[in-house]
Protein backbone atom coordinates (compact mmCIF):
# COMPACT_ATOMS: atom_id res chain seq x y z
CA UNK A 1 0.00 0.00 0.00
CA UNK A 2 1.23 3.54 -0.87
CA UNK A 3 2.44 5.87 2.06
CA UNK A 4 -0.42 8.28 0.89
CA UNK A 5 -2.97 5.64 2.32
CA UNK A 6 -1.33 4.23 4.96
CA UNK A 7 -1.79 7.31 6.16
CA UNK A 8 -5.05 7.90 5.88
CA UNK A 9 -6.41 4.12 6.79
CA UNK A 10 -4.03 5.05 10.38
CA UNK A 11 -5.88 8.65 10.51
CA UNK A 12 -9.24 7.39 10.06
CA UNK A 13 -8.84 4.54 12.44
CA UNK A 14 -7.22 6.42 15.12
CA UNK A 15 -9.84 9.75 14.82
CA UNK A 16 -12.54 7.29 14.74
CA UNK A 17 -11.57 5.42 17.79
CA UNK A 18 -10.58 8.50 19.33
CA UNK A 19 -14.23 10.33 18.51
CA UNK A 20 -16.14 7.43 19.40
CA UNK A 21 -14.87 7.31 22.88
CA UNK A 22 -14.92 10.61 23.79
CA UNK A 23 -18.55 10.48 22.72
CA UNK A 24 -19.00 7.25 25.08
CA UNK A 25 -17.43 9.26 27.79
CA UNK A 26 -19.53 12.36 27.57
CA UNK A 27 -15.98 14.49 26.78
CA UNK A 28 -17.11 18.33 27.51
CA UNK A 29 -14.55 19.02 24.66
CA UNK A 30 -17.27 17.14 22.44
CA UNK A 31 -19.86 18.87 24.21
CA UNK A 32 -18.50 21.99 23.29
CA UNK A 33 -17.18 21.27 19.94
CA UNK A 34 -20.92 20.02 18.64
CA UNK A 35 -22.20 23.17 20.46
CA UNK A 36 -20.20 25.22 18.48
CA UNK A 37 -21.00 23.34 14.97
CA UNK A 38 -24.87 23.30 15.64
CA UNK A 39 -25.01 27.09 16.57
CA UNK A 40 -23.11 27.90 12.92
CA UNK A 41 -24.74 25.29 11.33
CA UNK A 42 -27.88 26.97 12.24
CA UNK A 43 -26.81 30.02 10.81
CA UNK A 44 -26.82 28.58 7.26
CA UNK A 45 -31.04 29.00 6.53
CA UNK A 46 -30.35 30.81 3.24
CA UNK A 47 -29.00 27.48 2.02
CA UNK A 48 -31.98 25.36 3.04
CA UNK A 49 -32.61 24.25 -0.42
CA UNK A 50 -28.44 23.28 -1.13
CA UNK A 51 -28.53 21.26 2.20
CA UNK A 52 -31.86 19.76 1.59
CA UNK A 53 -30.80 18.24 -1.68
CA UNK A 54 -27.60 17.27 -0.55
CA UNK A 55 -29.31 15.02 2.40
CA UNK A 56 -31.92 13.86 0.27
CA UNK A 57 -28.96 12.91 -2.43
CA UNK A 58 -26.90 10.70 0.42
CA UNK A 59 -29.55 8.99 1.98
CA UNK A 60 -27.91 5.39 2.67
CA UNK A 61 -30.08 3.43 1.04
CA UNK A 62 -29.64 5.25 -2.30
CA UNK A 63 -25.56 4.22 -1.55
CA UNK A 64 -25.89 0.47 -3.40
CA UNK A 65 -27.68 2.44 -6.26
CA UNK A 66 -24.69 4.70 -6.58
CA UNK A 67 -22.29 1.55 -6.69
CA UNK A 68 -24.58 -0.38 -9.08
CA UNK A 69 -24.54 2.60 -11.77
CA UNK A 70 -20.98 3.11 -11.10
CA UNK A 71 -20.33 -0.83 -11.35
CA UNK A 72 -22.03 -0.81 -14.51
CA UNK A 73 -20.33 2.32 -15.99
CA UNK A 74 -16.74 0.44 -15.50
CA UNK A 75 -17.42 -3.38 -16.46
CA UNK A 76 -19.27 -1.58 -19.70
CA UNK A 77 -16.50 1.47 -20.57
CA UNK A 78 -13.91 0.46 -18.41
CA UNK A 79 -13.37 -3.13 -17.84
CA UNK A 80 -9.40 -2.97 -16.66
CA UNK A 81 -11.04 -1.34 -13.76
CA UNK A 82 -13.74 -4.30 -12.95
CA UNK A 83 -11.36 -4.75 -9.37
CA UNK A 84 -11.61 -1.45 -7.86
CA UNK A 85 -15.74 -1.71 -8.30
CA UNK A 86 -15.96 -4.51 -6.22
CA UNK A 87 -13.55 -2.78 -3.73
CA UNK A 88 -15.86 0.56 -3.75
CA UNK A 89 -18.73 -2.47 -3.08
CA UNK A 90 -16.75 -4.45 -0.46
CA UNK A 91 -16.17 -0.79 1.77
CA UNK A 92 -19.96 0.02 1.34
CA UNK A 93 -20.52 -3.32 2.65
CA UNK A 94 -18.34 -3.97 5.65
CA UNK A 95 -18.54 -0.13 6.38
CA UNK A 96 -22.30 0.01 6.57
CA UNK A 97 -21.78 -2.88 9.41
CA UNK A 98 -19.39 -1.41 11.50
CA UNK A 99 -21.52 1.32 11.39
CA UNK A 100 -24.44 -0.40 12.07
CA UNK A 101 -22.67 -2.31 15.49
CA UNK A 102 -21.42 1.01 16.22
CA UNK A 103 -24.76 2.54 16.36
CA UNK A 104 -25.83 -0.16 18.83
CA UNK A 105 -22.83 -0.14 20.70
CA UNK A 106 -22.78 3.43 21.49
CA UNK A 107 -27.07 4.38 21.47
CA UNK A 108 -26.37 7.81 20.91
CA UNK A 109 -29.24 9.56 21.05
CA UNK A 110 -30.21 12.19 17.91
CA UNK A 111 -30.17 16.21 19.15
CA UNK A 112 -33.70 17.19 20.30
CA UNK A 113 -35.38 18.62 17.64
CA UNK A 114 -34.20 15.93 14.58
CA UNK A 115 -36.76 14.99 11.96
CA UNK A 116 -39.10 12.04 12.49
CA UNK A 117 -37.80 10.34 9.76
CA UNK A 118 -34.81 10.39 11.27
CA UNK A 119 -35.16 7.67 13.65
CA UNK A 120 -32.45 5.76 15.16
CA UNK A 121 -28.86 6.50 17.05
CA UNK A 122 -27.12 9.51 16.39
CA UNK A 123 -22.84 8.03 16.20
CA UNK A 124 -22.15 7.86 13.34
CA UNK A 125 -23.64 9.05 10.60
CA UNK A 126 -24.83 6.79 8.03
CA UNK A 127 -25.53 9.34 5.33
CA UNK A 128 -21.65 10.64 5.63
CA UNK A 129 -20.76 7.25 6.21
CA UNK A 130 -21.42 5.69 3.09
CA UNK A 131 -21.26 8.92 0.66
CA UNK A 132 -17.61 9.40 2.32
CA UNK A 133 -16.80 6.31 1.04
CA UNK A 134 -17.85 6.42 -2.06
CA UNK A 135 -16.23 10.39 -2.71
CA UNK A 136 -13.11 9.21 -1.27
CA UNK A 137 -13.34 5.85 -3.50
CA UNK A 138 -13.48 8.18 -6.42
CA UNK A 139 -10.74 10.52 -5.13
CA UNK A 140 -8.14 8.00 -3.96
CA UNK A 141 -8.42 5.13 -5.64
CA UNK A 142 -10.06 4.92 -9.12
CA UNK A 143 -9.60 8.91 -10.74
CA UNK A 144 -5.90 8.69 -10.17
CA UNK A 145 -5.41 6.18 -12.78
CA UNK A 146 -8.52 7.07 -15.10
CA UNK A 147 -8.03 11.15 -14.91
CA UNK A 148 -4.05 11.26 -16.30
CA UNK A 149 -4.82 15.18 -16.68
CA UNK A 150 -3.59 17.28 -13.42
CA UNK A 151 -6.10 19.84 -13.86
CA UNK A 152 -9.16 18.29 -14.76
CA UNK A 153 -8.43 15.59 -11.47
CA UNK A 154 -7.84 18.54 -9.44
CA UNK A 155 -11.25 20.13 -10.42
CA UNK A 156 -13.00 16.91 -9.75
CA UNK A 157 -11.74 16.62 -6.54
CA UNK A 158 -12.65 19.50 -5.40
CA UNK A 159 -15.97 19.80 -6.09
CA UNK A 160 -16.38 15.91 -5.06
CA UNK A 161 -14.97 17.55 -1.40
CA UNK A 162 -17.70 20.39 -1.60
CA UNK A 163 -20.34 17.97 -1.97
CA UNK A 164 -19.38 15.93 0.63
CA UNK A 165 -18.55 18.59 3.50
CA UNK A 166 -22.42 19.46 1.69
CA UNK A 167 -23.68 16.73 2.92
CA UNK A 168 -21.83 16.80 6.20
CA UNK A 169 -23.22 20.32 7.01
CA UNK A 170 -26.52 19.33 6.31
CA UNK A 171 -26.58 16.26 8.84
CA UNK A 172 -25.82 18.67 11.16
CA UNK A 173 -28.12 21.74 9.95
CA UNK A 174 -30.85 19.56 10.27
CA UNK A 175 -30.69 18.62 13.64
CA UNK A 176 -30.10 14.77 12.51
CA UNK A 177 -26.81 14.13 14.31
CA UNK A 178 -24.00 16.13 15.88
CA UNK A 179 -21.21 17.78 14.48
CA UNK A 180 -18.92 14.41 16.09
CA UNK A 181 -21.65 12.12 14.21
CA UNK A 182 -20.13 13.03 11.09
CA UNK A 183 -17.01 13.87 11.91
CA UNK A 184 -16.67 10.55 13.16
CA UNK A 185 -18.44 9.14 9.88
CA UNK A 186 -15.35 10.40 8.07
CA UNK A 187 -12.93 8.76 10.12
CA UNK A 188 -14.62 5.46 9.32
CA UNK A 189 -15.28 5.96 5.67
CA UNK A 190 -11.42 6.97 5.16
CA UNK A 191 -10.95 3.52 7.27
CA UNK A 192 -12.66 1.53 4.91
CA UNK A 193 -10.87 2.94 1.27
CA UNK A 194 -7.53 2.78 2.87
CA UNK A 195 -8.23 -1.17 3.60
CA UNK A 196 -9.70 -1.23 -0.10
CA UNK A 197 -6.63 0.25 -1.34
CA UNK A 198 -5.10 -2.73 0.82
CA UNK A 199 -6.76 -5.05 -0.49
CA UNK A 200 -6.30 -4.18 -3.65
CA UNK A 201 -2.85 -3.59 -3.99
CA UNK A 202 -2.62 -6.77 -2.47
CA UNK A 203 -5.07 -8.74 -4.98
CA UNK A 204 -2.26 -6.64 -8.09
CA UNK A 205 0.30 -8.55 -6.56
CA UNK A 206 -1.10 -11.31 -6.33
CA UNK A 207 -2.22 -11.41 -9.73
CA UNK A 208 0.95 -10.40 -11.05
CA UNK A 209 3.37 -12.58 -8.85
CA UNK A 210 1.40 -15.46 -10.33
CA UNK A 211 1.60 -14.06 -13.93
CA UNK A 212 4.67 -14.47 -13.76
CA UNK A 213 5.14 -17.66 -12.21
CA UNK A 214 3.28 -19.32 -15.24
């Protein structure tokens, strides 16, 4: 695995750990720090209708949807690329049950005041959770070697990061889960690609090491 990701698989795993027990602990640093991102996530109202669509857009059980058109787009256009589709559907999978146990693990209530549709524990958030790992899939793992050009990668990465930090506000905006929720969702979801990068750096050599031997 590249340097690049170990870093961010050890990042994600040790901010996640790190959030979710200061959340189990009732840290007044978290306390303060989701006081602090409600209160100017409140203060966003003139972009009700941005927020809105960017919740309604990551709602987790849209996320196998995603990775079915996206699945479909490479093993019809892109075929060299059928591996790192099934790693983009092995982190949805294994990430959406962590997150799941987590959930239970943790019964975090939601802020008072969170939609009815909303139901269920607050830590961590599923809609961040499984659109962060399909952004960062796109980011990390599969435009680097499809997007050669500098420019045009750099422009798609940025706007994939303003849609997701969209979709992070809006958790938060709308009084579904705490600023730590999704902060903590991020940790996870850059968990899962840097074990899909793992695994499929490790499934390359594989391949290759027994190219060869034949």
């Amino acid at each position: 695995m590249e340097k690049q990701h170990h870093k961010v698989f050890y990042l994600g795993l040790i901010g996640f750990i790190a959030v979710a027990v200061s959340v189990m602990l009732h840290a007044s640093y978290i306390a303060s720090f989701d006081q602090l991102g409600q209160d100017w996530a409140q203060s966003l109202e003139p972009f009700h209708k941005i927020l809105q669509a960017a919740t309604l857009i990551a709602e987790p059980k849209f996320d196998l949807v995603y990775v079915a058109i996206i699945a479909v787009i490479i093993f019809a256009f892109f075929k060299r690329y059928r591996l790192y589709a099934s790693c983009l559907f092995f982190a949805i999978i294994v990430g959406d049950a962590i997150g799941t146990v987590t959930k239970r693990l943790i019964h975090r209530p939601r802020p008072i005041g969170h939609l009815k549709v909303d139901d269920g524990f607050s830590f961590p958030s599923g809609h961040v959770l499984g659109m962060g790992i399909i952004c960062l899939w796109l980011i990390m793992i599969l435009l680097p070697v499809l997007v050669k050009n500098v420019t045009l990668r750099l422009i798609a990465d940025i706007l994939i990061w303003i849609f997701l930090l969209l979709v992070m506000i809006s958790r938060v905006y709308f009084l579904a889960h705490y600023p730590s929720d999704v902060l903590g969702a991020l940790f996870l979801s850059m968990t899962m690609i840097g074990i899909a990068k793992f695994s499929l750096t490790m499934i390359k050599h594989d391949h290759h090491r027994t190219k060869r031997t034949n």
